[in-house]
C-alpha atoms as a PDB file:
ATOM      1  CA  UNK A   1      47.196 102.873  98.088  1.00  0.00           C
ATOM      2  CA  UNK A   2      47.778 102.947 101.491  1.00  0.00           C
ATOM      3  CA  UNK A   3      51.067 101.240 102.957  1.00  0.00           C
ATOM      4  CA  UNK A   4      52.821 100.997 106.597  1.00  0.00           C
ATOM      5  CA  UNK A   5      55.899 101.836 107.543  1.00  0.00           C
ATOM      6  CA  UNK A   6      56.769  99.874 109.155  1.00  0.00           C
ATOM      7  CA  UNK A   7      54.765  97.079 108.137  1.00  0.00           C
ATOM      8  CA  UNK A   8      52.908  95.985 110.813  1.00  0.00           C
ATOM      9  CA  UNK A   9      49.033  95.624 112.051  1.00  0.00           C
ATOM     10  CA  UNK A  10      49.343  98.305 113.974  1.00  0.00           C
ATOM     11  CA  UNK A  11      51.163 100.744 111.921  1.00  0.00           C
ATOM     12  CA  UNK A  12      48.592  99.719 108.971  1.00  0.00           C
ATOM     13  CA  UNK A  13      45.740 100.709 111.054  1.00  0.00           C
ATOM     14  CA  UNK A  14      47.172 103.962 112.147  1.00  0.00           C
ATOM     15  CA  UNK A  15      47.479 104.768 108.435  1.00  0.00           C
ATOM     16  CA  UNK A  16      44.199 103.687 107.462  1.00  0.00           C
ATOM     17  CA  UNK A  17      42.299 106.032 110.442  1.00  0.00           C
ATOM     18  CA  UNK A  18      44.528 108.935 109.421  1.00  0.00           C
ATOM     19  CA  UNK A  19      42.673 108.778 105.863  1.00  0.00           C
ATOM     20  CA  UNK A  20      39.247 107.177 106.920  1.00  0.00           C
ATOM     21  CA  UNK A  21      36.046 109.374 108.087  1.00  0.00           C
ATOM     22  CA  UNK A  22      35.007 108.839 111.881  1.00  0.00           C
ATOM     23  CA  UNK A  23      32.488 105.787 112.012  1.00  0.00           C
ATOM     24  CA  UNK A  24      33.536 104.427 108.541  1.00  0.00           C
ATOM     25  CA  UNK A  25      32.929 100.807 108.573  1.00  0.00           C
ATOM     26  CA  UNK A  26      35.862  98.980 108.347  1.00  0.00           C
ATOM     27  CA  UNK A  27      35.904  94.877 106.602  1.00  0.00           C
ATOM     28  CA  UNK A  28      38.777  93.113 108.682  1.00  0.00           C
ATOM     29  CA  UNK A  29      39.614  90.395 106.347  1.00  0.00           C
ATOM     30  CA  UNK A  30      41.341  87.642 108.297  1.00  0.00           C
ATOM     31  CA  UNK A  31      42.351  84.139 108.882  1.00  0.00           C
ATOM     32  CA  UNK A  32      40.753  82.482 111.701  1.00  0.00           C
ATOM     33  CA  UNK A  33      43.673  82.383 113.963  1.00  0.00           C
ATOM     34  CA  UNK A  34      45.202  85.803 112.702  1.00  0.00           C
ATOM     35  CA  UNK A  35      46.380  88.621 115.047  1.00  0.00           C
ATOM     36  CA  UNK A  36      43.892  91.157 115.887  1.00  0.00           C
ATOM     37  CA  UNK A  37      46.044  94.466 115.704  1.00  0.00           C
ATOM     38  CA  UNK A  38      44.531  95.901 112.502  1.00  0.00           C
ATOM     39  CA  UNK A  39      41.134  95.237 114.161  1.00  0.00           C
ATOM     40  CA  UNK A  40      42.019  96.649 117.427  1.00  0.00           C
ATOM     41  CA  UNK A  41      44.035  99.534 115.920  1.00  0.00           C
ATOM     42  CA  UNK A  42      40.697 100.386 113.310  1.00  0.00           C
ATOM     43  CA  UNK A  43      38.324 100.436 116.264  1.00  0.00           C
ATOM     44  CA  UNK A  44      40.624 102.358 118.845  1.00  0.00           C
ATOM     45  CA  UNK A  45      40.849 104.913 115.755  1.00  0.00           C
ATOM     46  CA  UNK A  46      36.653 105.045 115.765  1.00  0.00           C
ATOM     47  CA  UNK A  47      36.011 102.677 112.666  1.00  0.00           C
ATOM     48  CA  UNK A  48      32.914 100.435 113.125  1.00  0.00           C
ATOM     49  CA  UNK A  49      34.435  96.964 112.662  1.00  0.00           C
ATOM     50  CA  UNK A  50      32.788  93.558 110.030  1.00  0.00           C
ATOM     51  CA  UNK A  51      35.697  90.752 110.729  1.00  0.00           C
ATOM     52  CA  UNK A  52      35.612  87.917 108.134  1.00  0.00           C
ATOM     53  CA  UNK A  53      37.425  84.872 108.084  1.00  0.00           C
ATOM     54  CA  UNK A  54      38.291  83.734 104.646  1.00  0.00           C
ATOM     55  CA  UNK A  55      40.968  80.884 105.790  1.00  0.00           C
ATOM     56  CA  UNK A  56      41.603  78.415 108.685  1.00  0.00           C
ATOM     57  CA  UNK A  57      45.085  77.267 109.075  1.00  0.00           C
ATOM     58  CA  UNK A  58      45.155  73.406 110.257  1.00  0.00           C
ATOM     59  CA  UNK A  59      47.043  70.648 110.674  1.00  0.00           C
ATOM     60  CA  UNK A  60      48.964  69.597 107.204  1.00  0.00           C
ATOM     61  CA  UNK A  61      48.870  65.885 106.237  1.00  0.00           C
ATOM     62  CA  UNK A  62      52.367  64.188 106.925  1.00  0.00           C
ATOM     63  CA  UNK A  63      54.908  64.388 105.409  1.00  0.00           C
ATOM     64  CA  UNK A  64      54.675  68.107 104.659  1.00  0.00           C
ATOM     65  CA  UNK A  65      57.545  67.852 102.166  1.00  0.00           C
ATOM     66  CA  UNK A  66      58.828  64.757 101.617  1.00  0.00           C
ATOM     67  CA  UNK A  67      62.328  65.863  99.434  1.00  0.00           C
ATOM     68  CA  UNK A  68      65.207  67.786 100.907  1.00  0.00           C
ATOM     69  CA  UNK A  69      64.634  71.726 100.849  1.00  0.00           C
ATOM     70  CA  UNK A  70      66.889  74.588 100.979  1.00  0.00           C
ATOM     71  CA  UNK A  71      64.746  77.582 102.177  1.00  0.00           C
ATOM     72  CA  UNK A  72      61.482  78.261 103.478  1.00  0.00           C
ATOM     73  CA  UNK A  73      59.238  81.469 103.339  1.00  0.00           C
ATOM     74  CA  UNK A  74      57.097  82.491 106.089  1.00  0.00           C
ATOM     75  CA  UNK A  75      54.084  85.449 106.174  1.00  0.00           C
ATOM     76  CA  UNK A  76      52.730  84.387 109.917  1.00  0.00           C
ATOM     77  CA  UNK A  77      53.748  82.946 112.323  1.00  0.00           C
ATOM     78  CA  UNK A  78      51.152  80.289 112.742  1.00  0.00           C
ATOM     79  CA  UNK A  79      52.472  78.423 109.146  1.00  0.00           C
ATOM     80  CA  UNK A  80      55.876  78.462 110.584  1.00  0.00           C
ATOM     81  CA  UNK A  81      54.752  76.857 113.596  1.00  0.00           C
ATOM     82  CA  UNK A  82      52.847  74.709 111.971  1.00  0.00           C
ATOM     83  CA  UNK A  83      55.596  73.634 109.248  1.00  0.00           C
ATOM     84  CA  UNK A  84      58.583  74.054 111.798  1.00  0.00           C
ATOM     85  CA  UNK A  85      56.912  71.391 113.871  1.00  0.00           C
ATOM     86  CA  UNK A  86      56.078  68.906 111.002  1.00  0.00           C
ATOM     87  CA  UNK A  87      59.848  69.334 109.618  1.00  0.00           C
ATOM     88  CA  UNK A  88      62.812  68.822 111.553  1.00  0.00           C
ATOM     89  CA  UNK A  89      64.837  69.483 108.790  1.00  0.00           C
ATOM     90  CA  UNK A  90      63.744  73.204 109.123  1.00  0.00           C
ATOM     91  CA  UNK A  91      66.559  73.566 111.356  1.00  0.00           C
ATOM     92  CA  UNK A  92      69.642  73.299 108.274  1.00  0.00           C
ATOM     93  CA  UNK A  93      67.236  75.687 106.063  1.00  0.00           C
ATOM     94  CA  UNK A  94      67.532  78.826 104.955  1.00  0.00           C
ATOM     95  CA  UNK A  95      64.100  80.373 106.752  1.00  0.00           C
ATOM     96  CA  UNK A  96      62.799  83.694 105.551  1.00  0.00           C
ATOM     97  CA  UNK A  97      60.021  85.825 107.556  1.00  0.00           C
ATOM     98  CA  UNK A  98      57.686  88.343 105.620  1.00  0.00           C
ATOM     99  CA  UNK A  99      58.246  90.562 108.238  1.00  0.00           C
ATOM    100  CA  UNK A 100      59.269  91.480 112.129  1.00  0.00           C
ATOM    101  CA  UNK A 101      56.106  89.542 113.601  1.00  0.00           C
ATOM    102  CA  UNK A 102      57.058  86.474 112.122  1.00  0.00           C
ATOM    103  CA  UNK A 103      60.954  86.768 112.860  1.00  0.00           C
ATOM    104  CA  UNK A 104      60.064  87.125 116.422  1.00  0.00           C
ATOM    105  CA  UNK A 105      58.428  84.031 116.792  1.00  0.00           C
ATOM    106  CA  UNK A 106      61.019  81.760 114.824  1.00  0.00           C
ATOM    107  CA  UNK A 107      64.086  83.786 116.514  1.00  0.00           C
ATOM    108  CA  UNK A 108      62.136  83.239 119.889  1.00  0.00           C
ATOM    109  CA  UNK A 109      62.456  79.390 119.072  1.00  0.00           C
ATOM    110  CA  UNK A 110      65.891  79.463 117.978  1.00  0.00           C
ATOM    111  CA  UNK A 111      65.668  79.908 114.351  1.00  0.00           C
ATOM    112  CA  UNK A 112      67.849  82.883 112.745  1.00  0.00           C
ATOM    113  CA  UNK A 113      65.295  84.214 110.008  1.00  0.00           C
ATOM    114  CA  UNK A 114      66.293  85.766 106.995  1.00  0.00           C
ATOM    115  CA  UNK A 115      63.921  89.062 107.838  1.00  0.00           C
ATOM    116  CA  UNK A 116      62.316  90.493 104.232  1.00  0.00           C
ATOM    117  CA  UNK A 117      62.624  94.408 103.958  1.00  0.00           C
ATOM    118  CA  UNK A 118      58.949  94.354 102.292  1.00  0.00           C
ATOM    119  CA  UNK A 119      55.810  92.545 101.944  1.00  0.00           C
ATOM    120  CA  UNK A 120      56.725  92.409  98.483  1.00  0.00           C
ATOM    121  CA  UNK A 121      56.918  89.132  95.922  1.00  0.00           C
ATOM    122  CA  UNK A 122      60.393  91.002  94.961  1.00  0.00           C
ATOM    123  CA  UNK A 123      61.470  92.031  99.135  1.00  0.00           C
ATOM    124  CA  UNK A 124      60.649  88.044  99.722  1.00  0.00           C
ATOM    125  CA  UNK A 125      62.910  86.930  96.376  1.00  0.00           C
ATOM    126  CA  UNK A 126      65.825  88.742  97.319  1.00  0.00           C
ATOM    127  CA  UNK A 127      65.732  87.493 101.131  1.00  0.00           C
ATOM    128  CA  UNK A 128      65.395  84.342 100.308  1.00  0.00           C
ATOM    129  CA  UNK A 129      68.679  84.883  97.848  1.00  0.00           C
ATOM    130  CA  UNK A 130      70.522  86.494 100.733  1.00  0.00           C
ATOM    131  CA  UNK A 131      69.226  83.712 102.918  1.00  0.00           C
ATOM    132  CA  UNK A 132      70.487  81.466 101.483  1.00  0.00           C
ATOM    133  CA  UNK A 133      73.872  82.898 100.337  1.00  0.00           C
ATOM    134  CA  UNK A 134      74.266  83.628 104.269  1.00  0.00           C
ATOM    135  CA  UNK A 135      73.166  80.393 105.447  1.00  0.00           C
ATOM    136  CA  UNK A 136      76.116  77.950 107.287  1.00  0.00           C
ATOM    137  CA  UNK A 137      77.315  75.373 105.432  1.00  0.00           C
ATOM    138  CA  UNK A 138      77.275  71.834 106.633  1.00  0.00           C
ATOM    139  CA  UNK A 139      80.146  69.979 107.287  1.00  0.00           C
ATOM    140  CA  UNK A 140      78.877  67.017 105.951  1.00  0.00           C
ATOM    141  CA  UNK A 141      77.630  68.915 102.995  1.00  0.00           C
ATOM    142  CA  UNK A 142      81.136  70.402 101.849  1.00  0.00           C
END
């Protein structure tokens, strides 16, 4: 297994070239609006690159969630654009990013993000725990 530290694109394909043979082909999967540092960072390193695009992330029917909701996990910043625009409500939620890429864009939009110390089902359980025992209390709510 190969995994970055930190975890990031870039730092992923750093790893990966420090273990792959110059000119090993390299299969980029990826959504069709995903960032392109692995890509970039494989081909830099002298991998030949195959991109595929397994996903396209679109426009979700409204309403997006149509009861109240406490918390919200993010792994790119493209679904938290996408839900953060369909759901006002984000703002009183406990928001948790998958990583630093992802914090960055909600904290550049005013959100404070709950930041997950690993890509990890267990990392993303315990942010959202501390997310949400962190997260202000409404007035109206007390």
């Amino acid at each position: 297994d190969v995994v970055a530290e930190p975890a990031t694109g870039e730092a992923l394909a750093r790893a990966l070239v420090a273990r792959l043979p110059a000119g090993a082909p390299a299969l980029v999967v990826r959504g069709a609006i995903g960032r392109k540092e692995i890509a970039a960072g494989l081909e830099a390193g002298g991998c030949r690159i195959f991109p595929l695009t397994v996903y396209a992330n679109g426009e979700p029917p409204p309403p997006v969630v149509s009861a109240p909701f406490e918390a919200a996990v993010f792994a790119s910043p493209s679904a938290a654009e996408r839900f953060c625009a369909a759901n006002p409500a984000a703002r009183g939620a406990a928001l948790v990013a998958i990583g630093e890429t992802t914090a960055a864009w909600l904290c550049e939009r005013g959100f404070a993000p709950t930041v997950s110390r690993a890509p990890t089902p267990e990392a993303l359980a315990e942010a959202v725990i501390d997310a949400l025992r962190n997260r202000p209390i409404d007035k109206e709510e007390a």
